[in-house]
C-alpha atoms as a PDB file:
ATOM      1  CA  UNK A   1     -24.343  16.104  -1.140  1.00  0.00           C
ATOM      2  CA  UNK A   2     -22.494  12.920  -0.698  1.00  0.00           C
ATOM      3  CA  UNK A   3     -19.215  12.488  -3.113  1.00  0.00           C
ATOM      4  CA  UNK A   4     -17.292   9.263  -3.967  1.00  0.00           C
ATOM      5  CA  UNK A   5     -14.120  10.816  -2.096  1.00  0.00           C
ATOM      6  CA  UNK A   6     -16.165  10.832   1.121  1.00  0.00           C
ATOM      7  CA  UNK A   7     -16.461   6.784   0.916  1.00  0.00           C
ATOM      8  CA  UNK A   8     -16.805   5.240   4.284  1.00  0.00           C
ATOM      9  CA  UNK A   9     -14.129   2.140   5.064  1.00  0.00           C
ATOM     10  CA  UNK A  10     -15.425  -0.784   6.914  1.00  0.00           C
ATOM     11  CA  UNK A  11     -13.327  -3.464   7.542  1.00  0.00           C
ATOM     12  CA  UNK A  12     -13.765  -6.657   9.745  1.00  0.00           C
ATOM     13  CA  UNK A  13     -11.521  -9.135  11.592  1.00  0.00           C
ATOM     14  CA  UNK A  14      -9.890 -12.264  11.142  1.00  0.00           C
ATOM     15  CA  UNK A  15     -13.410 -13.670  13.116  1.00  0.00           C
ATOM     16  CA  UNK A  16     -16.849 -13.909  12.265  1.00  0.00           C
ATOM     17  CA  UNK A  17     -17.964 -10.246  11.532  1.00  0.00           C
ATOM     18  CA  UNK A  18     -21.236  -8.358  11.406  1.00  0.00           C
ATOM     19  CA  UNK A  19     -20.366  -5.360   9.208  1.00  0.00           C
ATOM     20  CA  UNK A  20     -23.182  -2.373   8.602  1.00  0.00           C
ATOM     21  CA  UNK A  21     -22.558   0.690   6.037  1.00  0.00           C
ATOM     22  CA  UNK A  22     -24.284   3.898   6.505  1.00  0.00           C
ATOM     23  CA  UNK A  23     -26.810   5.804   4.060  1.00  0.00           C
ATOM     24  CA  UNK A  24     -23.831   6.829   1.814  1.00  0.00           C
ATOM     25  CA  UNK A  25     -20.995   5.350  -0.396  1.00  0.00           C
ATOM     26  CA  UNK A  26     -19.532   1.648   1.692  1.00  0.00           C
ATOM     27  CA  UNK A  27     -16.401  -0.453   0.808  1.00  0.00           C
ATOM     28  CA  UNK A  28     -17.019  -3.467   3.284  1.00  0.00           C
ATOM     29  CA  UNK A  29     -13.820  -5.492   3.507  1.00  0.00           C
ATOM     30  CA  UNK A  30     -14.864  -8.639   6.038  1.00  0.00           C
ATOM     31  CA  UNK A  31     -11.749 -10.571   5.965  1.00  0.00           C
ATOM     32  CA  UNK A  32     -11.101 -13.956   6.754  1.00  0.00           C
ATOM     33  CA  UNK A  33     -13.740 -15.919   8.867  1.00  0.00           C
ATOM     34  CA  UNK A  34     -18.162 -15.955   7.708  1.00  0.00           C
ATOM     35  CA  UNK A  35     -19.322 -12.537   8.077  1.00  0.00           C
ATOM     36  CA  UNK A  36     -22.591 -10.550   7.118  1.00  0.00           C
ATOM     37  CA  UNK A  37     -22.053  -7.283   5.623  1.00  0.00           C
ATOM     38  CA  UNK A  38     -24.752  -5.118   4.932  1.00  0.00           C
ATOM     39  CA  UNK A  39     -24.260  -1.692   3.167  1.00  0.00           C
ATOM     40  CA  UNK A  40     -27.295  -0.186   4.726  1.00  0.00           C
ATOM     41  CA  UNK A  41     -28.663   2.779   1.967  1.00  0.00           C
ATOM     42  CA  UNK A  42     -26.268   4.328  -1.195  1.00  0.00           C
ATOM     43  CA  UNK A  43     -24.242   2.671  -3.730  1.00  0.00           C
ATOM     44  CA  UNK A  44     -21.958   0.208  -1.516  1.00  0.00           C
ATOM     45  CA  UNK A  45     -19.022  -2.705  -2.986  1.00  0.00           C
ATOM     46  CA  UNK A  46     -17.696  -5.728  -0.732  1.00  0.00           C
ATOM     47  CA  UNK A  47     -13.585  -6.152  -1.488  1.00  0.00           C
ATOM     48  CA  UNK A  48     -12.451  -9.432  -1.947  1.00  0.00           C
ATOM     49  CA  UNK A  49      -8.021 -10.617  -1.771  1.00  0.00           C
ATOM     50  CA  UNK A  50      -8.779 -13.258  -4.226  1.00  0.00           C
ATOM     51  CA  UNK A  51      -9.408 -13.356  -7.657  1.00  0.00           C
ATOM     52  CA  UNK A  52     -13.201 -14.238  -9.139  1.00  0.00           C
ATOM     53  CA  UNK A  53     -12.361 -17.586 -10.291  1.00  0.00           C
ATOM     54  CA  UNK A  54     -11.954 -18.893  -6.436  1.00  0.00           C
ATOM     55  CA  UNK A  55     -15.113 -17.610  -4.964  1.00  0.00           C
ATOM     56  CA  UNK A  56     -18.810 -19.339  -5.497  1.00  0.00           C
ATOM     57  CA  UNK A  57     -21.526 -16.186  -5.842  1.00  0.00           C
ATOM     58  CA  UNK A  58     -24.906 -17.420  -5.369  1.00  0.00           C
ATOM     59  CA  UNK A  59     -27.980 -14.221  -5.697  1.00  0.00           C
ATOM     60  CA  UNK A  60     -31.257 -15.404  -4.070  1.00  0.00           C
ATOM     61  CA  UNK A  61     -33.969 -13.053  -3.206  1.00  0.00           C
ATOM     62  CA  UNK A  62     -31.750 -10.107  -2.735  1.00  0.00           C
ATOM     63  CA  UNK A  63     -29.259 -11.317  -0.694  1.00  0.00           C
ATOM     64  CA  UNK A  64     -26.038 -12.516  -1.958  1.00  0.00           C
ATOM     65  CA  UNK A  65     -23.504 -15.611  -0.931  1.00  0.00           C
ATOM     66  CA  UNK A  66     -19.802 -15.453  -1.667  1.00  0.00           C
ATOM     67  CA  UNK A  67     -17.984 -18.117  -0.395  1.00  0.00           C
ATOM     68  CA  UNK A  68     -14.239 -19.094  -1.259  1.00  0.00           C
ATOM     69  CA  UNK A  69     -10.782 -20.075   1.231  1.00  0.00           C
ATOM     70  CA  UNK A  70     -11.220 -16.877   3.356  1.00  0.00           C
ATOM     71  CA  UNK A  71     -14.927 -17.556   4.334  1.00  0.00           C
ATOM     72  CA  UNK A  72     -18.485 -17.422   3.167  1.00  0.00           C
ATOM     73  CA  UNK A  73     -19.725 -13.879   3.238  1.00  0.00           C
ATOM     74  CA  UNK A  74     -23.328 -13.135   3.173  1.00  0.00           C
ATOM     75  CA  UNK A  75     -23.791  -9.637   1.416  1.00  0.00           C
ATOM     76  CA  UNK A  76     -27.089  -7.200   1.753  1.00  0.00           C
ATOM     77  CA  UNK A  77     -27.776  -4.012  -0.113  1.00  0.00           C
ATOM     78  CA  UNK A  78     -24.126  -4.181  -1.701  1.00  0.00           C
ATOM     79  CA  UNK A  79     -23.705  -3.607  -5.495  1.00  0.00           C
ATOM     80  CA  UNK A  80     -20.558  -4.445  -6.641  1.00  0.00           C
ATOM     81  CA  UNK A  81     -17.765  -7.250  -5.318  1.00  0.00           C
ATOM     82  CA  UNK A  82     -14.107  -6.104  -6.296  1.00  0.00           C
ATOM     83  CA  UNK A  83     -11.743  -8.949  -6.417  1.00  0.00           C
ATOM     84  CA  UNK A  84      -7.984  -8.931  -7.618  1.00  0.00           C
ATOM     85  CA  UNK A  85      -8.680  -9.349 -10.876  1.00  0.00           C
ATOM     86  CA  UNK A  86     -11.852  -7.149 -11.587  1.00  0.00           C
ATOM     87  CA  UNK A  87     -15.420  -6.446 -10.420  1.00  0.00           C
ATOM     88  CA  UNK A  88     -18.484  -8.278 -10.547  1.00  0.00           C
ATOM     89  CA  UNK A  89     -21.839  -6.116 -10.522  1.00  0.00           C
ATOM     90  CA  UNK A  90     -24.493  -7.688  -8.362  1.00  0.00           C
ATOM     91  CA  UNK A  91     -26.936  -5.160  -9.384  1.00  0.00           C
ATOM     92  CA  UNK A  92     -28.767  -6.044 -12.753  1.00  0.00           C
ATOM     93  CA  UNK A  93     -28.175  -2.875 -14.751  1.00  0.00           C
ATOM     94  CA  UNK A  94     -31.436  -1.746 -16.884  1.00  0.00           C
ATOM     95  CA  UNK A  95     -29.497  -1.129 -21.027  1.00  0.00           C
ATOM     96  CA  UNK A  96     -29.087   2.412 -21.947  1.00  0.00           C
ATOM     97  CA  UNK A  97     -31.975   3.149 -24.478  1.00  0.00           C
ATOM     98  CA  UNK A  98     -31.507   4.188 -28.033  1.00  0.00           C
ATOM     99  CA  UNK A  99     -34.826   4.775 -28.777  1.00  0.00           C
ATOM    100  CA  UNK A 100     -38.284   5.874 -27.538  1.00  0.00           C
ATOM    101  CA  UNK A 101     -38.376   4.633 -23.600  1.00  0.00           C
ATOM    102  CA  UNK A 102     -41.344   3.801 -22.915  1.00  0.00           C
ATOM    103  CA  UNK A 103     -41.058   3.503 -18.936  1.00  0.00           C
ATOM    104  CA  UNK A 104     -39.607   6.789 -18.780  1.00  0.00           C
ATOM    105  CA  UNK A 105     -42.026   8.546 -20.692  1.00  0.00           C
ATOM    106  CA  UNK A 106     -44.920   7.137 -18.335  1.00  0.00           C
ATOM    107  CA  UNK A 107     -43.202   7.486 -15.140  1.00  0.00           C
ATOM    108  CA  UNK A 108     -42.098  11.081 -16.308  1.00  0.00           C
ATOM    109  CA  UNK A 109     -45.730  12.005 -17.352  1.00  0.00           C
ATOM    110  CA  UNK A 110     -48.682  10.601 -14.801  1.00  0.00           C
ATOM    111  CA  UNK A 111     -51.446  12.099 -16.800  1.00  0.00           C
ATOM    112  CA  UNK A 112     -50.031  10.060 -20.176  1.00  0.00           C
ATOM    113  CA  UNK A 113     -50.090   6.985 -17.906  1.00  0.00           C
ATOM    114  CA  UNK A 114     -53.506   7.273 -16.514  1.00  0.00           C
ATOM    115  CA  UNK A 115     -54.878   8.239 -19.975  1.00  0.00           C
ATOM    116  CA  UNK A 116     -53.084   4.995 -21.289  1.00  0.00           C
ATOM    117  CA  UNK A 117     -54.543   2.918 -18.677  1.00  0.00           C
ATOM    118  CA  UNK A 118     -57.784   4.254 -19.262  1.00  0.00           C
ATOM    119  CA  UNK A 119     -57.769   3.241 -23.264  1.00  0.00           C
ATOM    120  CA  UNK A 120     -57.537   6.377 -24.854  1.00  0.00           C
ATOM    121  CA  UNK A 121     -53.755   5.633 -26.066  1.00  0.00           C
ATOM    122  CA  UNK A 122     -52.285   2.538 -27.136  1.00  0.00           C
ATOM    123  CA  UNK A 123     -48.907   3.312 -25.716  1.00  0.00           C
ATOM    124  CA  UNK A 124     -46.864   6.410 -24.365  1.00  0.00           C
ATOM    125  CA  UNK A 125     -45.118   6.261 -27.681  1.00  0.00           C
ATOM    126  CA  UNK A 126     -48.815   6.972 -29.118  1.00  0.00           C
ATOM    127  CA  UNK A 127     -49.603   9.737 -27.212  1.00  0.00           C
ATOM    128  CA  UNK A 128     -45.713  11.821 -28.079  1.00  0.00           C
ATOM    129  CA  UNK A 129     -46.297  11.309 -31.306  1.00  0.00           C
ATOM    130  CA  UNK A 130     -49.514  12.736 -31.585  1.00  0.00           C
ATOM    131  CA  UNK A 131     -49.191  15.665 -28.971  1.00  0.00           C
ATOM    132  CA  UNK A 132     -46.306  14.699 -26.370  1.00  0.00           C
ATOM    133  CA  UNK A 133     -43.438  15.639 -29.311  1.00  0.00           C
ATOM    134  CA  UNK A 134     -45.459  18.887 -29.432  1.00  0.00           C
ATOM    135  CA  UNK A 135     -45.716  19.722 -26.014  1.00  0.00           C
ATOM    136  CA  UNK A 136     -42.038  19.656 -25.834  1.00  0.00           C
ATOM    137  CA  UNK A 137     -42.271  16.658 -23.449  1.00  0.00           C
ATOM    138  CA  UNK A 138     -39.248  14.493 -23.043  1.00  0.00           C
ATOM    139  CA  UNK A 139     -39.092  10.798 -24.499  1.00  0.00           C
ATOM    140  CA  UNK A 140     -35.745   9.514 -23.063  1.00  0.00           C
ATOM    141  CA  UNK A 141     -33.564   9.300 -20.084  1.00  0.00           C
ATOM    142  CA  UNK A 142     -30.814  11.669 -21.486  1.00  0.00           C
ATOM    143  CA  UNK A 143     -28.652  11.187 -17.846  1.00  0.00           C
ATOM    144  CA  UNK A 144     -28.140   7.147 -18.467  1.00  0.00           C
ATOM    145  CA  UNK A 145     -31.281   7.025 -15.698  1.00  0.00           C
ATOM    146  CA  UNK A 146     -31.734   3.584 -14.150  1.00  0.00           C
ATOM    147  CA  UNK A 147     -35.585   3.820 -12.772  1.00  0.00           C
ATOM    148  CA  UNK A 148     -35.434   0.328 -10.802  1.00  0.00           C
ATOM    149  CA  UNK A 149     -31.650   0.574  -9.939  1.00  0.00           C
ATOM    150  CA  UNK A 150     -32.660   4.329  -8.366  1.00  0.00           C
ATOM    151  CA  UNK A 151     -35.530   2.596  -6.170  1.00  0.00           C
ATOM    152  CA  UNK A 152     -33.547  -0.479  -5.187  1.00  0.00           C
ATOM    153  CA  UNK A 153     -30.602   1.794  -3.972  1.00  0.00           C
ATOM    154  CA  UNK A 154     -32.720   4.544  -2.234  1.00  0.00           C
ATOM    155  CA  UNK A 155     -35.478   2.364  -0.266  1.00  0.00           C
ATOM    156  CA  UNK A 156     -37.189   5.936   1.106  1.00  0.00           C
ATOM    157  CA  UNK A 157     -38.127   6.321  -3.136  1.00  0.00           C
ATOM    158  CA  UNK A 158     -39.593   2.936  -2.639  1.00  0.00           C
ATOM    159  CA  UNK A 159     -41.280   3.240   0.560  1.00  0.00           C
ATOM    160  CA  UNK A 160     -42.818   7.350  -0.467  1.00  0.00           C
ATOM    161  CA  UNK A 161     -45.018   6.088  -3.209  1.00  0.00           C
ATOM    162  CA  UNK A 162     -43.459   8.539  -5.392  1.00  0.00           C
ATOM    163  CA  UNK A 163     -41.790   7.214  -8.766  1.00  0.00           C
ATOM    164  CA  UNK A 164     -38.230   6.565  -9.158  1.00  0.00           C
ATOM    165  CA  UNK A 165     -38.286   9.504 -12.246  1.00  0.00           C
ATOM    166  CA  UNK A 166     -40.356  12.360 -10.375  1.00  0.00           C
ATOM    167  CA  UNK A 167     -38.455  12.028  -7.242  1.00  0.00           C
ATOM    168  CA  UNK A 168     -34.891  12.242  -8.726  1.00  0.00           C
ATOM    169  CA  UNK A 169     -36.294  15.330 -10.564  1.00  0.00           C
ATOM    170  CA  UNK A 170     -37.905  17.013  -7.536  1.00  0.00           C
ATOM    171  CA  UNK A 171     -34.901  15.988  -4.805  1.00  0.00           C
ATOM    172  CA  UNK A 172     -32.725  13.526  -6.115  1.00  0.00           C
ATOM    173  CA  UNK A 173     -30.664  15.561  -8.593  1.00  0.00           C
ATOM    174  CA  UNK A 174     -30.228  18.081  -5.896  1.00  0.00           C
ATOM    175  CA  UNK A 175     -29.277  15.383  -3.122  1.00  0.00           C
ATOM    176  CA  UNK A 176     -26.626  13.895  -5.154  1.00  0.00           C
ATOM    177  CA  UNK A 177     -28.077  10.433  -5.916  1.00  0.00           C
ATOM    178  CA  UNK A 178     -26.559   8.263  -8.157  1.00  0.00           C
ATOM    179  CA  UNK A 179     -28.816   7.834 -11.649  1.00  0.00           C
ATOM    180  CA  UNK A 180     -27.208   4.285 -13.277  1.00  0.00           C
ATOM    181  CA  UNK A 181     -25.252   1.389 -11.647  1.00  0.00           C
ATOM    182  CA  UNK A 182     -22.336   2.755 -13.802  1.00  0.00           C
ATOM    183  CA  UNK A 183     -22.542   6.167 -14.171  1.00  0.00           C
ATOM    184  CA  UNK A 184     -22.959   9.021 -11.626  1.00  0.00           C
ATOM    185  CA  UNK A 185     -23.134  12.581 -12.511  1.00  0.00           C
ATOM    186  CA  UNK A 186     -21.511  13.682  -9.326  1.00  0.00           C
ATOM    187  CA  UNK A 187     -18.206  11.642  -9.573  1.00  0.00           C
ATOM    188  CA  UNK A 188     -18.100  12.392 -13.194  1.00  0.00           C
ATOM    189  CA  UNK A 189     -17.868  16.132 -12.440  1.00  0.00           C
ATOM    190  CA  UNK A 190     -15.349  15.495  -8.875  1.00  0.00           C
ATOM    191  CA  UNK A 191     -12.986  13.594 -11.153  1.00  0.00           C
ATOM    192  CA  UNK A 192     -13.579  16.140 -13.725  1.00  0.00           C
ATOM    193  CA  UNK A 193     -13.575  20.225 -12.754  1.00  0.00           C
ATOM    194  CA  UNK A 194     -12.854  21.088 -16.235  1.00  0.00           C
ATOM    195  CA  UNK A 195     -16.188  19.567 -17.351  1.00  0.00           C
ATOM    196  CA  UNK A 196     -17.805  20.962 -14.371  1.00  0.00           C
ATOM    197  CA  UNK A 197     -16.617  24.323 -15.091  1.00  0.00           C
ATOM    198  CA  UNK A 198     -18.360  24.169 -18.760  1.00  0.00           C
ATOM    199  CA  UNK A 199     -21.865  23.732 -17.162  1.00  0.00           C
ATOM    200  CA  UNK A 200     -22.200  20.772 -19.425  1.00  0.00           C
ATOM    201  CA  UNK A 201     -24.649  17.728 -18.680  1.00  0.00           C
ATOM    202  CA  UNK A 202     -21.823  14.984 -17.078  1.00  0.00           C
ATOM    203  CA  UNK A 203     -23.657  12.599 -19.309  1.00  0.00           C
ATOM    204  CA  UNK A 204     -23.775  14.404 -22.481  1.00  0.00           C
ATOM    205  CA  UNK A 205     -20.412  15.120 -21.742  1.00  0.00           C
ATOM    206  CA  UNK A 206     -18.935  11.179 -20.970  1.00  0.00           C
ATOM    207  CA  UNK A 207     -21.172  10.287 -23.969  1.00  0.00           C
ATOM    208  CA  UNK A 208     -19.668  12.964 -26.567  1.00  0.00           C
ATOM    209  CA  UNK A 209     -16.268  13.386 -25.761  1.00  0.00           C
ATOM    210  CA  UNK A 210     -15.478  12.006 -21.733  1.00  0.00           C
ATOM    211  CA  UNK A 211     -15.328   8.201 -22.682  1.00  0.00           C
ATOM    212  CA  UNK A 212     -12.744   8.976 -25.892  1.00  0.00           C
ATOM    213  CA  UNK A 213     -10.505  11.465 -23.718  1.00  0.00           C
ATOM    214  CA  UNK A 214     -10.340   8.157 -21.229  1.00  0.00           C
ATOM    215  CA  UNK A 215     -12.458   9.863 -18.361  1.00  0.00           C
ATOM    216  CA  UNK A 216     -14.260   7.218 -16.102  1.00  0.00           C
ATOM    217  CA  UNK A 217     -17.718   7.515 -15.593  1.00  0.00           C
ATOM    218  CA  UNK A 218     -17.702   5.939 -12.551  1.00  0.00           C
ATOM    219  CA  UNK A 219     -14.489   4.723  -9.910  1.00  0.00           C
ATOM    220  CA  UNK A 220     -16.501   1.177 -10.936  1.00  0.00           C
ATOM    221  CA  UNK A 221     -15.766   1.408 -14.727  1.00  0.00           C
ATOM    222  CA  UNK A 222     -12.179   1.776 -16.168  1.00  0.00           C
ATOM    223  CA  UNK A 223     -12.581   2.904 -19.520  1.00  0.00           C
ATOM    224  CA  UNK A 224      -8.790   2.297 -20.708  1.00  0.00           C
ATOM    225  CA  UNK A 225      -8.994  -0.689 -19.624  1.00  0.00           C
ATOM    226  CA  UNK A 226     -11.831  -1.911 -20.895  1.00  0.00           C
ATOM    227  CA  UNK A 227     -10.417  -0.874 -24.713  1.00  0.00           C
ATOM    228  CA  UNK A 228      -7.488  -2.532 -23.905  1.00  0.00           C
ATOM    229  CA  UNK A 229      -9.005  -5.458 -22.818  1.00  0.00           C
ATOM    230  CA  UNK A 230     -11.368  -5.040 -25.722  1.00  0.00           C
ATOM    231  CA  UNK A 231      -9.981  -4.098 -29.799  1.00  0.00           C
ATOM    232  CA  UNK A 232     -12.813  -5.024 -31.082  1.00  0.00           C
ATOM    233  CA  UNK A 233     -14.743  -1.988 -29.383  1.00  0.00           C
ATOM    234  CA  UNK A 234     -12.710   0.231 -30.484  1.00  0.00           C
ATOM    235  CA  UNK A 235     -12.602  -0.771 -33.419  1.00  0.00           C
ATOM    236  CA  UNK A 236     -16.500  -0.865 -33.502  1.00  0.00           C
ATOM    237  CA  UNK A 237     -16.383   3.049 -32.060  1.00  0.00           C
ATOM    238  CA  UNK A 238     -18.798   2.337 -29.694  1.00  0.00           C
ATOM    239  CA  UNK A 239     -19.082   4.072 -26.297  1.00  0.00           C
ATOM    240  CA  UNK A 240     -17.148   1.148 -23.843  1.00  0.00           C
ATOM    241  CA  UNK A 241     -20.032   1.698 -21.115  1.00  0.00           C
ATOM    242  CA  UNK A 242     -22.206   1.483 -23.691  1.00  0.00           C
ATOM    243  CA  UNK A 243     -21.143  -1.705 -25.554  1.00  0.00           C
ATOM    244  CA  UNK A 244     -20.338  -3.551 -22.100  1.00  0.00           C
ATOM    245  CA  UNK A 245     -24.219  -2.875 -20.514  1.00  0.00           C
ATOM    246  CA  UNK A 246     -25.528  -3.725 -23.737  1.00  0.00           C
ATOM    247  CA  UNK A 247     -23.055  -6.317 -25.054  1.00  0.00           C
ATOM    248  CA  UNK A 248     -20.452  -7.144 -23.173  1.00  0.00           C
ATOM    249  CA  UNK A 249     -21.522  -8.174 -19.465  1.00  0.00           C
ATOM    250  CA  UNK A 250     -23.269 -11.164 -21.535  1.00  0.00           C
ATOM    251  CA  UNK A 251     -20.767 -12.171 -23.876  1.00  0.00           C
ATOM    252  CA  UNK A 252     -18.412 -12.142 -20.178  1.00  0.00           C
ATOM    253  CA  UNK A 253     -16.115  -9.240 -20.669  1.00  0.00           C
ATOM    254  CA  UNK A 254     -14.683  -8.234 -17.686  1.00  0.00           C
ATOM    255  CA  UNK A 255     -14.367  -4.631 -16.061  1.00  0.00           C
ATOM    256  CA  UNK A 256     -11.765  -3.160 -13.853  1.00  0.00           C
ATOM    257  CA  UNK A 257     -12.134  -0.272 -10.623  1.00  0.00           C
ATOM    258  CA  UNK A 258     -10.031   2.622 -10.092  1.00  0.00           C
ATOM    259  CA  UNK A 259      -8.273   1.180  -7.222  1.00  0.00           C
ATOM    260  CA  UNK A 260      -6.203   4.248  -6.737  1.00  0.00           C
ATOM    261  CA  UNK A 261      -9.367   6.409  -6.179  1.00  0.00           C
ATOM    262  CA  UNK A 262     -10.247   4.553  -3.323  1.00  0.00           C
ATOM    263  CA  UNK A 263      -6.409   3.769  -2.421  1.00  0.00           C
ATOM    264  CA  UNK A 264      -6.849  -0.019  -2.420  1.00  0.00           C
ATOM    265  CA  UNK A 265      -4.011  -0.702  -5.162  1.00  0.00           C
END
């Protein structure tokens, strides 16, 4: 199982650079001069000296551009870009779900899905409530599950065939993978042995009581700061992870690392 706290550190020259991550967790510092970094497989972030407002981030088919006075950097398979004055997701991350989830239900049921696609249900949401709510099947990611930010990350889910919902269940929940852009069960329960020790679900856990005791969900989301930053959500009472997927990364909030986890303070 791969951790946060076993990150690997890449870091280029004051040249053109041709940086490559491995299949785990990257920071890919390329310094000055154009470089190409490439976080290869796993959740990987590119770290930037300057602050947003100086760098030009252009997304085309997948790859990424970032250019500012220290280069243009051309970023594959790399999630997040940390500069001094917070991070920028490069990911598009699917909004938790309050209610029935559709995709999830399908993905997490094949024989729902090919009855649906044969006519004999309108919807997933048709067939729960008339036997799937009986059955005891489940209607909702309940672990803040990200189905196409799972496949994007892990390109062997993409490349098996096997949907991004079966295979966490049969192997990914025991590999360690990461679930959501923003939340990961295993760095949840690192930062947190007390939680772990309770046998609790990390996300029922954040969700209940972790995000009001100021525990990160991931070392890519600084709660406290984002309430700081933020009165108004608290005020509202709203999760902060919640409220900024949902809300806030469109109205241009902005969301802060925990530099001192991956001692780049």
């Amino acid at each position: 199982m791969t951790t946060y706290s076993q990150f690997n550190h890449v870091s280029g020259t004051a040249g053109a650079d041709n940086l490559m991550g491995g299949v785990g967790f990257d920071l890919l510092v390329g310094g000055t001069g154009d470089d190409a970094l490439d976080g290869a497989g796993g959740l990987n972030a590119a770290i930037f000296t300057g602050v947003s407002g100086d760098y030009d981030i252009d997304v085309e088919n997948g790859v990424v551009t970032i250019s500012g006075a220290d280069g243009t950097d051309t970023l594959r398979n790399v999630q997040f870009a940390v500069f001094a004055d917070g991070v920028k997701p490069l990911f598009e991350a699917t909004p938790f779900q309050d209610g029935f989830d559709e995709d999830f239900y399908l993905q997490s049921n094949p024989d729902v899905l090919a009855a649906v696609q044969a006519g004999q249900y309108e919807s997933g949401e048709d067939h729960f409530n008339l036997y799937g709510q009986f059955e005891n099947r489940t209607y909702q990611a309940t672990n803040g599950f990200d189905a196409a930010y799972y496949a994007d990350v892990y390109g062997d889910v993409a490349g098996n065939g096997i949907a991004a919902v079966a295979h966490y269940e049969a192997y990914g929940a025991a590999e360690g993978r990461s679930t959501h852009l923003y939340f990961d069960a295993n760095y949840y329960l690192e930062a947190n042995p007390d939680v772990a020790a309770t046998g609790m679900d990390a996300w029922t856990h954040f969700d209940t009581y972790g995000w009001q005791e100021g525990r990160d969900p991931s070392p890519f989301f600084d709660v406290s700061a984002y309430l700081v930053s933020n009165p108004d959500v608290v005020e509202s009472g709203r999760n902060p992870l919640i409220h900024y997927i949902n809300w806030g990364r469109e109205e241009g909030r902005q969301v802060y690392i925990d530099t001192s986890w991956f001692a780049i303070a």
